[in-house]
PDB file of N, CA and C in Angstrom:
ATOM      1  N   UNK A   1     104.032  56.071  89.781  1.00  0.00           N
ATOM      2  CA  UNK A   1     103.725  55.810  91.160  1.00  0.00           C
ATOM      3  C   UNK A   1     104.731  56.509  92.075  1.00  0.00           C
ATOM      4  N   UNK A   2     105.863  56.463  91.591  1.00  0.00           N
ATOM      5  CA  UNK A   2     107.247  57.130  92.819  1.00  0.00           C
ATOM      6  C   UNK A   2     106.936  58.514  92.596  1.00  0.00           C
ATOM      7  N   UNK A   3     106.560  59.270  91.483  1.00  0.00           N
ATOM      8  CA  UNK A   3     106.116  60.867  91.320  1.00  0.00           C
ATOM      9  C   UNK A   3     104.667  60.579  92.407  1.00  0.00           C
ATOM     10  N   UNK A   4     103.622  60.126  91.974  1.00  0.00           N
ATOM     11  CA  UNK A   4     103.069  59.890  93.336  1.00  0.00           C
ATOM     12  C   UNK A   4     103.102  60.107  94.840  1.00  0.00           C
ATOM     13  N   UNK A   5     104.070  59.381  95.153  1.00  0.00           N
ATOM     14  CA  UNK A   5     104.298  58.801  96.700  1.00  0.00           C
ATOM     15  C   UNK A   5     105.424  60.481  97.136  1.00  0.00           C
ATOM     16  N   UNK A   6     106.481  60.596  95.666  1.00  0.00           N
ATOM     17  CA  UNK A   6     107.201  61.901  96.376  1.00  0.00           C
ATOM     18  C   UNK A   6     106.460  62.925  96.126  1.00  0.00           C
ATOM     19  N   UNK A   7     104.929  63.368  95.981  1.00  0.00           N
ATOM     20  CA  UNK A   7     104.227  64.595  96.186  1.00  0.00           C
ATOM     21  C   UNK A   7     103.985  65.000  94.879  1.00  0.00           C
ATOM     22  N   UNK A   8     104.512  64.419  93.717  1.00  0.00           N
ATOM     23  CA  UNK A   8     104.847  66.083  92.750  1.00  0.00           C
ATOM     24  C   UNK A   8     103.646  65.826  91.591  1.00  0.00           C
ATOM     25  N   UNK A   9     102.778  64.422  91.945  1.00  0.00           N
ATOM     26  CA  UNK A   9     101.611  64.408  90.998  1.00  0.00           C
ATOM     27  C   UNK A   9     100.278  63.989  92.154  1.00  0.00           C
ATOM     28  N   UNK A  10      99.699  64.247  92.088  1.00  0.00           N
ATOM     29  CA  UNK A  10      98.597  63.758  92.719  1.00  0.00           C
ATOM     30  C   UNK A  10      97.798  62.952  91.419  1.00  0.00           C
ATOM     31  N   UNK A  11      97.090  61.797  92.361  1.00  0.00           N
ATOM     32  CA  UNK A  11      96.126  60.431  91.844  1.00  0.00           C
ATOM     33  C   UNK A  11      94.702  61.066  91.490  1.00  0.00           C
ATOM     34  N   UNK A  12      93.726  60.816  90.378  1.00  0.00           N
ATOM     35  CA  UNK A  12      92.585  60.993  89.984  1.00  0.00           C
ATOM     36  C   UNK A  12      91.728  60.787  91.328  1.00  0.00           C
ATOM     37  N   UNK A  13      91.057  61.826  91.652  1.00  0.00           N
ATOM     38  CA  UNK A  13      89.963  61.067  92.536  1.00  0.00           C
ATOM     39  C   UNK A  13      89.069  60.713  92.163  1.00  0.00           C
ATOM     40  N   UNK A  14      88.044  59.465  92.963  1.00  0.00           N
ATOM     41  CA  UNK A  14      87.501  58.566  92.224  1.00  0.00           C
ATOM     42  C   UNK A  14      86.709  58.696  91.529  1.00  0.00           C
ATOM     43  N   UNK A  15      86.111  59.673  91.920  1.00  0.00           N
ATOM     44  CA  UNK A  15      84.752  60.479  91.025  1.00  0.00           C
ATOM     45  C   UNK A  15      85.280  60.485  89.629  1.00  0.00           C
ATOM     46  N   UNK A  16      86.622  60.757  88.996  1.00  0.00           N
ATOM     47  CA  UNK A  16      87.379  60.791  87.494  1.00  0.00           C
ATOM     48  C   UNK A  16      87.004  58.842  87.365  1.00  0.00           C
ATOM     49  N   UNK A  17      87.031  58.224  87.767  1.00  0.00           N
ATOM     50  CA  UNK A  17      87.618  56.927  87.318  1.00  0.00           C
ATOM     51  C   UNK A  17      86.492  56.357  87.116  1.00  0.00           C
ATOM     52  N   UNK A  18      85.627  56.025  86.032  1.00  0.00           N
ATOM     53  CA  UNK A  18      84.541  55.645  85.179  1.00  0.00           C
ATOM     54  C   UNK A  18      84.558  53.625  85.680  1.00  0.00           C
ATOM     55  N   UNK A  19      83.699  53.080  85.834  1.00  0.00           N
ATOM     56  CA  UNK A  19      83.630  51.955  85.923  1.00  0.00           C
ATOM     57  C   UNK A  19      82.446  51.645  85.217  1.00  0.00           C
ATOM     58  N   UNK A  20      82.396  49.741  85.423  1.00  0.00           N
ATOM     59  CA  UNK A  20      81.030  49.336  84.587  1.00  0.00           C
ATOM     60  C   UNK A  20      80.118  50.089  84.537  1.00  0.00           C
ATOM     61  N   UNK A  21      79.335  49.778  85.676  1.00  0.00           N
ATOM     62  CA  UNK A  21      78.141  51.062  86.213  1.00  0.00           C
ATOM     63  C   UNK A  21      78.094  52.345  85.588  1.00  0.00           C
ATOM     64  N   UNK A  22      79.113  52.975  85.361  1.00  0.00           N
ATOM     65  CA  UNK A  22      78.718  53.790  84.344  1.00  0.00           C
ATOM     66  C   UNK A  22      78.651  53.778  82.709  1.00  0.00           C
ATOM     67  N   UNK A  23      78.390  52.709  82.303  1.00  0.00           N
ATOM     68  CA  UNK A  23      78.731  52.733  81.030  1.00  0.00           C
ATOM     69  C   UNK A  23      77.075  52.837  80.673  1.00  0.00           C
ATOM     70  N   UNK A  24      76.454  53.067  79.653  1.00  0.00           N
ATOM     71  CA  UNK A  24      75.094  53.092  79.495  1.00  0.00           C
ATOM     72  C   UNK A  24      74.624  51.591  79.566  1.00  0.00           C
ATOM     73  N   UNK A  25      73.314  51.829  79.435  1.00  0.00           N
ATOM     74  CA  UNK A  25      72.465  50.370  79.527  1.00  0.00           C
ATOM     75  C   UNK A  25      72.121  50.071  77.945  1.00  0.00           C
ATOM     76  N   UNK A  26      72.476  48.621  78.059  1.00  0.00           N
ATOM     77  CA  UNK A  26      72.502  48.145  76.238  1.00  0.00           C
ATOM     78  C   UNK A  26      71.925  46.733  76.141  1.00  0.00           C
ATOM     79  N   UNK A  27      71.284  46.131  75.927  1.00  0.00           N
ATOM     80  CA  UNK A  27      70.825  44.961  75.861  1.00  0.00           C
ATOM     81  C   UNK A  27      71.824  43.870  75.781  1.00  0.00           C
ATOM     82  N   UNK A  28      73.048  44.337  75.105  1.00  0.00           N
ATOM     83  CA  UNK A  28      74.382  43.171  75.597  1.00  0.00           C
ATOM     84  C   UNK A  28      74.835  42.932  76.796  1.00  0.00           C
ATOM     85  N   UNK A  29      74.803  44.571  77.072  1.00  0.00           N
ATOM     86  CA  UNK A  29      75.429  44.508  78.578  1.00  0.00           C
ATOM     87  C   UNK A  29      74.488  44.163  79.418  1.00  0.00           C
ATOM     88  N   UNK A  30      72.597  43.907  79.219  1.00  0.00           N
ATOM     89  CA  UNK A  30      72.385  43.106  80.495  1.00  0.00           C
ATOM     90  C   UNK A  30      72.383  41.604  79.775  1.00  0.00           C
ATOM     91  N   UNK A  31      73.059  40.872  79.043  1.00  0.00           N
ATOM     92  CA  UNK A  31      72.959  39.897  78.654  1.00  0.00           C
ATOM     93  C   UNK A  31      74.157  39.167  79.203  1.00  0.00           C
ATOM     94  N   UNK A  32      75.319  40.079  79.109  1.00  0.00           N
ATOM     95  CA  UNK A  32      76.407  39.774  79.797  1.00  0.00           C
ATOM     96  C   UNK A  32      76.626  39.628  81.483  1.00  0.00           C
ATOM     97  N   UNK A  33      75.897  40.727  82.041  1.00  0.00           N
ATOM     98  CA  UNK A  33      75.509  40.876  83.360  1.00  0.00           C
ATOM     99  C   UNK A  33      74.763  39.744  83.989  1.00  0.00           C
ATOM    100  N   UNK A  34      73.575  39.472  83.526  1.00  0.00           N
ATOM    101  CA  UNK A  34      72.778  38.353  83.453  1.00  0.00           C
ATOM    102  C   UNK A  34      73.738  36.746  83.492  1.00  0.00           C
ATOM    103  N   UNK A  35      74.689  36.709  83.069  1.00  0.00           N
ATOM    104  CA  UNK A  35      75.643  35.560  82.286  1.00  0.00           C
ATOM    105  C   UNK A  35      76.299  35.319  83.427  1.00  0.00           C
ATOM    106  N   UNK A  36      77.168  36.977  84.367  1.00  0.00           N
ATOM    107  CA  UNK A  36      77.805  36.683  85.175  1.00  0.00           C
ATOM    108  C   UNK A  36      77.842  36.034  86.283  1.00  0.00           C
ATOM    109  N   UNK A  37      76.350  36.601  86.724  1.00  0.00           N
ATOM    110  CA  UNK A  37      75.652  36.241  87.962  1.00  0.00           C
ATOM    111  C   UNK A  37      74.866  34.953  88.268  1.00  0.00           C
ATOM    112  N   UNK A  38      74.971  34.302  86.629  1.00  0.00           N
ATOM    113  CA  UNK A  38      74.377  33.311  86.670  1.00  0.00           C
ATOM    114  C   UNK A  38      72.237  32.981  86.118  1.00  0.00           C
ATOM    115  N   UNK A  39      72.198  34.354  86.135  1.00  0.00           N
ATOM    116  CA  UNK A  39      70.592  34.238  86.123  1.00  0.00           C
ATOM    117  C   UNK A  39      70.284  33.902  84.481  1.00  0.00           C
ATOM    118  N   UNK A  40      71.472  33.548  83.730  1.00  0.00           N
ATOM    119  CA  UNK A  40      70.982  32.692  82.479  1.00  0.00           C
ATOM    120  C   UNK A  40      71.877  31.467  81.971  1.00  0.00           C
ATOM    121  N   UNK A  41      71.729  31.098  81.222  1.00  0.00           N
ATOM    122  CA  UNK A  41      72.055  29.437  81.000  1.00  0.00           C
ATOM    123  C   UNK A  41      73.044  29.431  79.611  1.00  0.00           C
ATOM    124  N   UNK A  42      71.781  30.448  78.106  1.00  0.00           N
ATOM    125  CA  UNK A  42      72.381  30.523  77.285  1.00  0.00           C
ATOM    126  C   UNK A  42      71.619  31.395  76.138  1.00  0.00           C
ATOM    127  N   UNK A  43      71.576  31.825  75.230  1.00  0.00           N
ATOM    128  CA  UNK A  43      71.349  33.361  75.034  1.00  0.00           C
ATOM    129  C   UNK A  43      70.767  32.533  73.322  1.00  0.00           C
ATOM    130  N   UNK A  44      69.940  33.028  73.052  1.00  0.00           N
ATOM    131  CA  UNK A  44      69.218  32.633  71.312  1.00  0.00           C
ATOM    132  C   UNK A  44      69.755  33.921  71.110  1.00  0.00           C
ATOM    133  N   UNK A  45      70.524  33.108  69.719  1.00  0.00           N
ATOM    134  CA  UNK A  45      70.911  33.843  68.261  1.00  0.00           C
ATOM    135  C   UNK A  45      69.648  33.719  67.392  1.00  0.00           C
ATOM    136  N   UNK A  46      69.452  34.537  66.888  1.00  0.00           N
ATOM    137  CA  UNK A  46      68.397  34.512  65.311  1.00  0.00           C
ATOM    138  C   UNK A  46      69.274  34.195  64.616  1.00  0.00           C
ATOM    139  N   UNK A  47      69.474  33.596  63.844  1.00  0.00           N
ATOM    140  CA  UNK A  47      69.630  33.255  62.529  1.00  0.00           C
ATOM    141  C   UNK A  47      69.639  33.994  61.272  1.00  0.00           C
ATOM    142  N   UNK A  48      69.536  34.018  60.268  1.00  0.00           N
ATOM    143  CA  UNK A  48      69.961  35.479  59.295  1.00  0.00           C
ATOM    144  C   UNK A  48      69.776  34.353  57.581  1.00  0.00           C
ATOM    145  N   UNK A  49      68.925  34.021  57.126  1.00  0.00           N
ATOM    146  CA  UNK A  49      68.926  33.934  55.827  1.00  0.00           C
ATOM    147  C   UNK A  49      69.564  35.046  54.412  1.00  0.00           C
ATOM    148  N   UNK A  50      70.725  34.041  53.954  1.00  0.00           N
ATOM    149  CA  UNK A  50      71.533  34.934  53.188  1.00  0.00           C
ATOM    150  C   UNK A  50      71.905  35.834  53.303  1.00  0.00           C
ATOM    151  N   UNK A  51      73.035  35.621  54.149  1.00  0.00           N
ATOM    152  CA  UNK A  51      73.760  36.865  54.763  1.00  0.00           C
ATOM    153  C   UNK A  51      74.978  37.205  54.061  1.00  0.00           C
ATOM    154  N   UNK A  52      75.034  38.269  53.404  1.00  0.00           N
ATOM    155  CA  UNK A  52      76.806  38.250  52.949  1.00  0.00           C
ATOM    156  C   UNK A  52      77.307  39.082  54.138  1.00  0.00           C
ATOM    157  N   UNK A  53      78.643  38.866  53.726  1.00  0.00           N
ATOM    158  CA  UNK A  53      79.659  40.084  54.612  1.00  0.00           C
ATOM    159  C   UNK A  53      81.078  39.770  54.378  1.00  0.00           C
ATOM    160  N   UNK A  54      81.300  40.675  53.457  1.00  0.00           N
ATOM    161  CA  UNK A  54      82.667  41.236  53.154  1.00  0.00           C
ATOM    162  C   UNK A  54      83.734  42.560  53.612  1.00  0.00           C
ATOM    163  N   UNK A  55      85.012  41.742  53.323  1.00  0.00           N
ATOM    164  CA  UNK A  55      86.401  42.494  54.132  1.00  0.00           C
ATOM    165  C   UNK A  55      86.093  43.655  53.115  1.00  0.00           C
ATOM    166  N   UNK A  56      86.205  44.858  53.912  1.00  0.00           N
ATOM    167  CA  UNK A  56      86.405  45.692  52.978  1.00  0.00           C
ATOM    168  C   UNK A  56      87.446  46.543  52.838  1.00  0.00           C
ATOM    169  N   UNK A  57      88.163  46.475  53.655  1.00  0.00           N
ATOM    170  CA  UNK A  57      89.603  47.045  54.301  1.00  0.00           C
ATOM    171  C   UNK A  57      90.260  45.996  55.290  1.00  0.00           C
ATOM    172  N   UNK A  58      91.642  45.347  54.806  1.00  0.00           N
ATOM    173  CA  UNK A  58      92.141  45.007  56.076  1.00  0.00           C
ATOM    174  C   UNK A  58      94.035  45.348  55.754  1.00  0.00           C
ATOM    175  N   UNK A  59      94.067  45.743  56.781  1.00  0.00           N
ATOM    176  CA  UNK A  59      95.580  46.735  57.140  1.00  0.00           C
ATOM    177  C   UNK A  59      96.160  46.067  58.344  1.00  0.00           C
ATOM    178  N   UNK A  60      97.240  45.351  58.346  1.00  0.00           N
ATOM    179  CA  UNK A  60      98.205  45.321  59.230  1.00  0.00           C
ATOM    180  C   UNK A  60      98.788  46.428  59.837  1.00  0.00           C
ATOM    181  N   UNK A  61      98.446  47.141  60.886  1.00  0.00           N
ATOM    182  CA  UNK A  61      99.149  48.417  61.752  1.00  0.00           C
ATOM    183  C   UNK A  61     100.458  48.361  62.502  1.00  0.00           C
ATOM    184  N   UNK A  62     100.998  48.898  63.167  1.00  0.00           N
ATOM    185  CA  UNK A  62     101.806  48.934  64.420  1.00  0.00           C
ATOM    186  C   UNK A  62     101.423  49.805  65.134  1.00  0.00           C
ATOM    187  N   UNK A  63     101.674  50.072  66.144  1.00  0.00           N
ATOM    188  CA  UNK A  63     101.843  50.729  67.259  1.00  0.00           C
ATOM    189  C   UNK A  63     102.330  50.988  67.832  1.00  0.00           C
ATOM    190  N   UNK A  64     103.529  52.396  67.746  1.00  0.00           N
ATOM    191  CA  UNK A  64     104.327  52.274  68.548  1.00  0.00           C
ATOM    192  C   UNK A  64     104.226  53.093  70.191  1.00  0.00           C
ATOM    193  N   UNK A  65     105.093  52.349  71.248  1.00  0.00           N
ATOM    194  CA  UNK A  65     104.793  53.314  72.399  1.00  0.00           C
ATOM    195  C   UNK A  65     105.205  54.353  72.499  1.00  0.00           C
ATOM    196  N   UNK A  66     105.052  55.354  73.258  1.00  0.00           N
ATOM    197  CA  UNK A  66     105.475  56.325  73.091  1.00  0.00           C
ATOM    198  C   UNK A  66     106.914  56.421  74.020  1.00  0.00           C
ATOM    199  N   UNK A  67     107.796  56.929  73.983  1.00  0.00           N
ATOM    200  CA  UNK A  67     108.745  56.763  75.133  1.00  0.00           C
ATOM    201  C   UNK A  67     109.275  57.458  76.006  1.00  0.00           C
ATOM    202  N   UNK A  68     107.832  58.404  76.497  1.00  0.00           N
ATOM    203  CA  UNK A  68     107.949  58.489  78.208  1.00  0.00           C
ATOM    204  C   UNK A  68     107.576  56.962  79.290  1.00  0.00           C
ATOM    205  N   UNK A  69     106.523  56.428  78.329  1.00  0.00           N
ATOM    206  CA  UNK A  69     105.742  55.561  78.607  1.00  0.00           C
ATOM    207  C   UNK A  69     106.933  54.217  79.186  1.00  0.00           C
ATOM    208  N   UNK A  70     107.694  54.140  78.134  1.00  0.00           N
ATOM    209  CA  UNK A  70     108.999  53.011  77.889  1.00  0.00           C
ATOM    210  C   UNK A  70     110.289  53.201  79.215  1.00  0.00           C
ATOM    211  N   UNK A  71     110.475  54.623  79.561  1.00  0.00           N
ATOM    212  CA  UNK A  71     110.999  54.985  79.856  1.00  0.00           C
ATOM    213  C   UNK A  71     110.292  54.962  81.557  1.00  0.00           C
ATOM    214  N   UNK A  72     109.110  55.010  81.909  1.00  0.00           N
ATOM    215  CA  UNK A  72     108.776  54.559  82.887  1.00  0.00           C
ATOM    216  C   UNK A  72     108.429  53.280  83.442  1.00  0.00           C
ATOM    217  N   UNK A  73     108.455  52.533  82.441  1.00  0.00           N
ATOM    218  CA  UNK A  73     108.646  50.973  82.518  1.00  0.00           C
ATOM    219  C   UNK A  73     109.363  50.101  81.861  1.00  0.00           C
ATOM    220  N   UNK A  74     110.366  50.959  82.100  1.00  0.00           N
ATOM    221  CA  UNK A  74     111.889  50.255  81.516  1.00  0.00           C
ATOM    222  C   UNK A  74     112.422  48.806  82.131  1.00  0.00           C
ATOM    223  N   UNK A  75     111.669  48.744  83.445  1.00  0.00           N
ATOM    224  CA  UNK A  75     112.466  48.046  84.302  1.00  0.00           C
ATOM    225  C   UNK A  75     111.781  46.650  84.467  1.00  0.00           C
ATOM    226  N   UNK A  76     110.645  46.511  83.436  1.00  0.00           N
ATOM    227  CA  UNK A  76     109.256  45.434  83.151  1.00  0.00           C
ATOM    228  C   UNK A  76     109.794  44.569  81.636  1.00  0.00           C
ATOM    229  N   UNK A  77     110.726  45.409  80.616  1.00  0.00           N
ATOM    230  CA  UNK A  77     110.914  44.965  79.354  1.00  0.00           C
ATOM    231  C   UNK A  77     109.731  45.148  78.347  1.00  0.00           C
ATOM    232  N   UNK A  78     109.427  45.989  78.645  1.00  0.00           N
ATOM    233  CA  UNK A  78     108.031  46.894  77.635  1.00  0.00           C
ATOM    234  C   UNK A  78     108.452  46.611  76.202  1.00  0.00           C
ATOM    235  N   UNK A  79     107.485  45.857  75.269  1.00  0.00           N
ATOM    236  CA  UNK A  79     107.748  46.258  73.975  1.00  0.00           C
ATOM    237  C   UNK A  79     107.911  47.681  73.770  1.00  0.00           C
ATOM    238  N   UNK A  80     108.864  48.081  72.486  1.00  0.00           N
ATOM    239  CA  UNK A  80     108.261  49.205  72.016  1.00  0.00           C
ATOM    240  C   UNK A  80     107.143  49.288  71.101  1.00  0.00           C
ATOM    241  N   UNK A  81     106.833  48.100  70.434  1.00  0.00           N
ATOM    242  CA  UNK A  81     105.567  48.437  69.495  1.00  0.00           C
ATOM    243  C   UNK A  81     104.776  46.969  69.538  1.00  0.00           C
ATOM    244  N   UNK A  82     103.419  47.041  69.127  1.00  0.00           N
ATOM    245  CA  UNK A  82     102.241  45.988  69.205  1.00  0.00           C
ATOM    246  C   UNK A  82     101.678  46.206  68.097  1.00  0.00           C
ATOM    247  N   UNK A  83     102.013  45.345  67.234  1.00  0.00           N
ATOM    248  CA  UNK A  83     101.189  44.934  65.805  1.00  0.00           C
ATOM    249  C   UNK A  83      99.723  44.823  65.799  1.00  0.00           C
ATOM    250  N   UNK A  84      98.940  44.974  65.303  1.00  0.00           N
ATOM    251  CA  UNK A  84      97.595  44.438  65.050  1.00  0.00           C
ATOM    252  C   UNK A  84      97.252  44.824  63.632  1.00  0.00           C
ATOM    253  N   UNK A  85      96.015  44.364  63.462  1.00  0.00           N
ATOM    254  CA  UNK A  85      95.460  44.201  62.268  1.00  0.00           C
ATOM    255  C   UNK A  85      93.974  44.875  62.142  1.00  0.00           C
ATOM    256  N   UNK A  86      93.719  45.743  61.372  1.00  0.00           N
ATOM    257  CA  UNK A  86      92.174  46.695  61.508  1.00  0.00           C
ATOM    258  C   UNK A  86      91.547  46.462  60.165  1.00  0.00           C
ATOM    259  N   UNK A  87      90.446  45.558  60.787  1.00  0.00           N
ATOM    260  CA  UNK A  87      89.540  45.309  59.362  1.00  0.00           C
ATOM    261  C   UNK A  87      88.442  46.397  59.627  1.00  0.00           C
ATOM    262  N   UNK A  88      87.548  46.112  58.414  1.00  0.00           N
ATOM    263  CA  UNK A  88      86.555  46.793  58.079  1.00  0.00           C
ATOM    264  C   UNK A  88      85.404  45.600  57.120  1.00  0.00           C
ATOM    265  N   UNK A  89      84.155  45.741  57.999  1.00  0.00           N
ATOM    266  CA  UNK A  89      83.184  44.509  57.433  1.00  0.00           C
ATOM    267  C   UNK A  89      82.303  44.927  56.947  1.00  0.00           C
ATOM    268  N   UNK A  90      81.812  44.942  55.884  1.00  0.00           N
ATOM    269  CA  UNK A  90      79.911  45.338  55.392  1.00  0.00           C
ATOM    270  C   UNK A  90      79.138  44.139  55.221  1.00  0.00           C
ATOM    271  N   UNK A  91      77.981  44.435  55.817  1.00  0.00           N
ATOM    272  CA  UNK A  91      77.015  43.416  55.365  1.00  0.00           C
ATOM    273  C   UNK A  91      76.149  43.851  54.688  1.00  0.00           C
TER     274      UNK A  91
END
C-alpha cells in the first residue's frame, strides 16, 4: 500500500479484479445464491444406496510464506508457515 500511495506501483483496475458475478453459472452457485437472499428454506439431498468412499491419499503439508510477503507484514506477526492436510477421495 505505501509503494502505492508513493507512486512507484500502481493498483489493478477494476476491470482485472474478478468477482462473484463472474464466476460461471453452476447449479450450486444458484443454490447458494437462492439461500442468500432468502428465496429458499432448505435444499433435498438424494440419498445414494451403497455408497463407498475411500482415503486414497492423505498428506500432512506445510506451507511456507514466502518472505517478501513476511517482510511486508512484519509489523501484523505473520506466520511463516500454515499446515494443512490434502486428501484424496474415490467413490
Amino acid at each position: 500500500m505505501e509503494e502505492v500511495g508513493r507512486g512507484e506501483r500502481m493498483p489493478l483496475p477494476q476491470s482485472f479484479v474478478l468477482g462473484a458475478k463472474d464466476l460461471p453459472r453452476t447449479i450450486l452457485k444458484q443454490v447458494v445464491l437462492k439461500a442468500e437472499v432468502g428465496q429458499t428454506r432448505a435444499c433435498k439431498v438424494l440419498g445414494a444406496e451403497a455408497l463407498g468412499v475411500r482415503v486414497v491419499s492423505s498428506v500432512d503439508k506445510k506451507l511456507e510464506v514466502k518472505q517478501r510477503f513476511l517482510e511486508i507484514f512484519q509489523e501484523e506477526n505473520y506466520p511463516v508457515e500454515f499446515g494443512y492436510k490434502s486428501k484424496v477421495f474415490q467413490t
